[in-house]
N, C-alpha and C. Protein backbone atom coordinates (compact mmCIF):
# COMPACT_ATOMS: atom_id res chain seq x y z
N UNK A 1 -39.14 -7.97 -22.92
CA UNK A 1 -38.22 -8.72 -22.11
C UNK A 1 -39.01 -9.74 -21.30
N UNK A 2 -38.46 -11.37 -21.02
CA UNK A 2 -39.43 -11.99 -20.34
C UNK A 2 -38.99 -12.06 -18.97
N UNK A 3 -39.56 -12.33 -18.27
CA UNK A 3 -39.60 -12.96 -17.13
C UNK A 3 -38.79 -13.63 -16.85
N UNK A 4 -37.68 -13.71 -15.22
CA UNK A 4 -36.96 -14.70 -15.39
C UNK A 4 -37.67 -15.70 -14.23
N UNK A 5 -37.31 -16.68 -14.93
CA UNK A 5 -37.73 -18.00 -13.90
C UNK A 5 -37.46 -17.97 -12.73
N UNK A 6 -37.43 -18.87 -11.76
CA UNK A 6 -37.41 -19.12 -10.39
C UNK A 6 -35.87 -18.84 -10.13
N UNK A 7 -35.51 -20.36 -11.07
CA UNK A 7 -34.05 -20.84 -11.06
C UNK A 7 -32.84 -19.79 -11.80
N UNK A 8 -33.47 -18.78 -12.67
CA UNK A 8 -32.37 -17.88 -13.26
C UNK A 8 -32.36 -17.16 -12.24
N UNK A 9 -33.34 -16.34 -11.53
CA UNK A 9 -33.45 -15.33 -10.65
C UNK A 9 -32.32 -15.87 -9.10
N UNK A 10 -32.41 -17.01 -8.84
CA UNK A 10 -31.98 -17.68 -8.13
C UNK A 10 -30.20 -17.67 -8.74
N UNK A 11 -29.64 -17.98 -9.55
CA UNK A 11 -28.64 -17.77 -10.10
C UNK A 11 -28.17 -16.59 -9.88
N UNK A 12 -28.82 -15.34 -10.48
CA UNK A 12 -28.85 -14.08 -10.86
C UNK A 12 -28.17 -13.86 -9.09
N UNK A 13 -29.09 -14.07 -8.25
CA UNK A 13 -28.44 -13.25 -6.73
C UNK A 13 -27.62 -14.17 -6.30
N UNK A 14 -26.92 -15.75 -6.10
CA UNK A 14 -25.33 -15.63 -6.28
C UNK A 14 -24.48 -15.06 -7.03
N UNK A 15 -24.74 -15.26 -8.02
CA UNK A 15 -23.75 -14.16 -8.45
C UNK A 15 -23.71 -12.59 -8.69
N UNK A 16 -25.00 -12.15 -7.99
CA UNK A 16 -24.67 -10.92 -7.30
C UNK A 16 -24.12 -10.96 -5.77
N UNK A 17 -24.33 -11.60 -5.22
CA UNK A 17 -23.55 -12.40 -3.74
C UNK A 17 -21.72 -12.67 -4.11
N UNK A 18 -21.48 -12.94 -5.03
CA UNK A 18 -20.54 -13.37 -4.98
C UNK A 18 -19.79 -12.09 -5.53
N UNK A 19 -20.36 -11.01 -6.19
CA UNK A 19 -19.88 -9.98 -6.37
C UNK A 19 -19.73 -9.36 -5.52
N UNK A 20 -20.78 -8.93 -4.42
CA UNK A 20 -20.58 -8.28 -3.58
C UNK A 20 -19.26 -8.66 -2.51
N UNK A 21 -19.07 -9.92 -2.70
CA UNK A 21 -18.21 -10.54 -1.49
C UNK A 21 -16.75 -10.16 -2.87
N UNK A 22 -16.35 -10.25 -3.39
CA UNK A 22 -15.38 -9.90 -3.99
C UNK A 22 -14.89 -8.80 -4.07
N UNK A 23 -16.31 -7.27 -4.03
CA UNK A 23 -15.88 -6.27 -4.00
C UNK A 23 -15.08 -5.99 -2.36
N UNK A 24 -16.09 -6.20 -1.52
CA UNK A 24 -15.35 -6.36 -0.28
C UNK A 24 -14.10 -6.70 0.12
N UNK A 25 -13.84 -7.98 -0.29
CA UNK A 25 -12.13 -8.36 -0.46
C UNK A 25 -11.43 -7.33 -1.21
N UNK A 26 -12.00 -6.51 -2.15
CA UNK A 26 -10.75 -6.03 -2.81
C UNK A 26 -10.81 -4.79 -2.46
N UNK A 27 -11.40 -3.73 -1.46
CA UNK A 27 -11.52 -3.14 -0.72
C UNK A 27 -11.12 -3.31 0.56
N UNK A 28 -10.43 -4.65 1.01
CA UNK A 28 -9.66 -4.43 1.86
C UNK A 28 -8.29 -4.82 1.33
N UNK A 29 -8.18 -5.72 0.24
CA UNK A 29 -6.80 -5.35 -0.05
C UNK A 29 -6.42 -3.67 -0.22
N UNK A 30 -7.09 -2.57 -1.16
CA UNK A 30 -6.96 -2.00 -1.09
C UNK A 30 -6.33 -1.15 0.02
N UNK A 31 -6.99 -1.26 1.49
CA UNK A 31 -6.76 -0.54 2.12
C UNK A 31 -5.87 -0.84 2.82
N UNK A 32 -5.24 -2.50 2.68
CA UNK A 32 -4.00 -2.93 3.46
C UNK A 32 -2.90 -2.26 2.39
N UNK A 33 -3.20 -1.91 1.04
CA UNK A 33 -2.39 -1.83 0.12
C UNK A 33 -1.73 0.21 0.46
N UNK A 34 -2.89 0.59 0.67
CA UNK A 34 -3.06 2.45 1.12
C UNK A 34 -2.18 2.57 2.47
N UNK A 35 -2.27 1.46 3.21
CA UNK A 35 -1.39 1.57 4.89
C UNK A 35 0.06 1.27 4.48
N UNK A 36 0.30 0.22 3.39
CA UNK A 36 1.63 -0.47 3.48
C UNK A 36 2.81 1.03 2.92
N UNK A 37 2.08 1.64 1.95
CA UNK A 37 2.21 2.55 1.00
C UNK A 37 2.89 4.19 1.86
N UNK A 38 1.68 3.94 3.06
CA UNK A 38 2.35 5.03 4.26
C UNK A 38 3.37 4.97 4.93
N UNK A 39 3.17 3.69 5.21
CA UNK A 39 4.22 3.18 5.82
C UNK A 39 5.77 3.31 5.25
N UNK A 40 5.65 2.42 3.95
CA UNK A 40 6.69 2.83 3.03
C UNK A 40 7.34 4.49 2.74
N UNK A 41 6.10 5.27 2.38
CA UNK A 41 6.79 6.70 2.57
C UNK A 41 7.58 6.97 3.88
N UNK A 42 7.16 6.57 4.96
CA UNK A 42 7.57 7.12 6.16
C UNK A 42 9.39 6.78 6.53
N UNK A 43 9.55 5.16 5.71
CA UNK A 43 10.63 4.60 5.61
C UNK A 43 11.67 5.34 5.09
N UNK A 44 11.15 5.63 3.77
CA UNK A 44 11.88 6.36 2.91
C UNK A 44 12.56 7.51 3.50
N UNK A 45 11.88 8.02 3.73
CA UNK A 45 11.66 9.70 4.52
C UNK A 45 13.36 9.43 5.32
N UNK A 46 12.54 8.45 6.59
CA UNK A 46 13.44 8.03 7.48
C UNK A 46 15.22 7.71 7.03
N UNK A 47 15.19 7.00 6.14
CA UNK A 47 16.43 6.68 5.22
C UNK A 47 17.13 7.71 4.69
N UNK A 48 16.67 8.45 3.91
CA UNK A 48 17.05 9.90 3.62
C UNK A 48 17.81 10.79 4.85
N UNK A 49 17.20 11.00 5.66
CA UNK A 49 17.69 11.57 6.77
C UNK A 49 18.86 10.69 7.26
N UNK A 50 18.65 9.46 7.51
CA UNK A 50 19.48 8.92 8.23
C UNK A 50 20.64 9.44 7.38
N UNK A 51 20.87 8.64 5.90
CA UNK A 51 21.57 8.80 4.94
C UNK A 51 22.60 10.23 5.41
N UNK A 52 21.78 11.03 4.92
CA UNK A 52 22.29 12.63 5.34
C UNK A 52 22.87 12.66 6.64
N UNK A 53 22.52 12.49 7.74
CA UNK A 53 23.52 12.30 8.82
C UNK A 53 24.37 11.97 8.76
N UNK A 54 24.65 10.31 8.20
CA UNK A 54 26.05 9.71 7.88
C UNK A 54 26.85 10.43 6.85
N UNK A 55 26.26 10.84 6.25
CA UNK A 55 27.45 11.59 5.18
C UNK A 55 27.86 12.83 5.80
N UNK A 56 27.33 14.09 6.63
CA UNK A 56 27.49 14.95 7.62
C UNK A 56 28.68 14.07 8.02
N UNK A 57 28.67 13.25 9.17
CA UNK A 57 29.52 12.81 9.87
C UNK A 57 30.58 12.38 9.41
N UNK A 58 30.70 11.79 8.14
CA UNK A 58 31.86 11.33 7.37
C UNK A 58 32.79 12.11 6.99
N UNK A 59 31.59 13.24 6.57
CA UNK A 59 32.43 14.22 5.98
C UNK A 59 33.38 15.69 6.64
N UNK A 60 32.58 15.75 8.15
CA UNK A 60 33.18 16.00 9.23
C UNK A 60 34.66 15.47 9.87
N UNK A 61 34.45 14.06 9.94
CA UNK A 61 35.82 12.97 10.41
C UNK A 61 37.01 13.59 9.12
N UNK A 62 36.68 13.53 7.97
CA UNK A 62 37.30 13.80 6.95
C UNK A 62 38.06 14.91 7.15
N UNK A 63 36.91 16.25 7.38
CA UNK A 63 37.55 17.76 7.25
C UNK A 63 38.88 17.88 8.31
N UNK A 64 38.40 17.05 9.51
CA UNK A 64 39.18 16.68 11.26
C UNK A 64 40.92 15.90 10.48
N UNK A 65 40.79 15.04 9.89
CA UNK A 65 41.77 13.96 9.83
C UNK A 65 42.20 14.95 8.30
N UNK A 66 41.85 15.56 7.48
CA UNK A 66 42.81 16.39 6.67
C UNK A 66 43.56 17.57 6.99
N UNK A 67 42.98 18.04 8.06
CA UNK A 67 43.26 19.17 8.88
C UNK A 67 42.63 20.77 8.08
N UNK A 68 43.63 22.00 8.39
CA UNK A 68 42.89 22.99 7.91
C UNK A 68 43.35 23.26 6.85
């Protein structure tokens, strides 16, 4: 294997520079991507429940206004 020149070697670490800076970015998308994701479960969660309340209650008004 030969030797690399001045100017390849020089090449060679931007674009290990530029890798490194890419991995970085996509390691924080990642981790904005891991928060949004919690977040979203938590929504869900939240909705569900709500959901279920309102139908409780509907279905309450219902049992009230059909009588026994």
């Amino acid at each position: 294997m030969t030797p690399l020149s001045g100017e390849q070697a020089g090449r060679l670490l931007e674009a290990m520079d530029r890798v490194e800076d890419d991995i970085r970015a996509m390691k924080g998308d990642i981790e904005s991507l891991k928060s949004d994701l919690t977040k979203g479960k938590g929504l869900v969660a939240g909705l569900f429940l709500a959901a279920g309340g309102v139908g409780a209650f509907v279905k309450g008004m219902l049992d009230k206004v059909s009588g026994p």
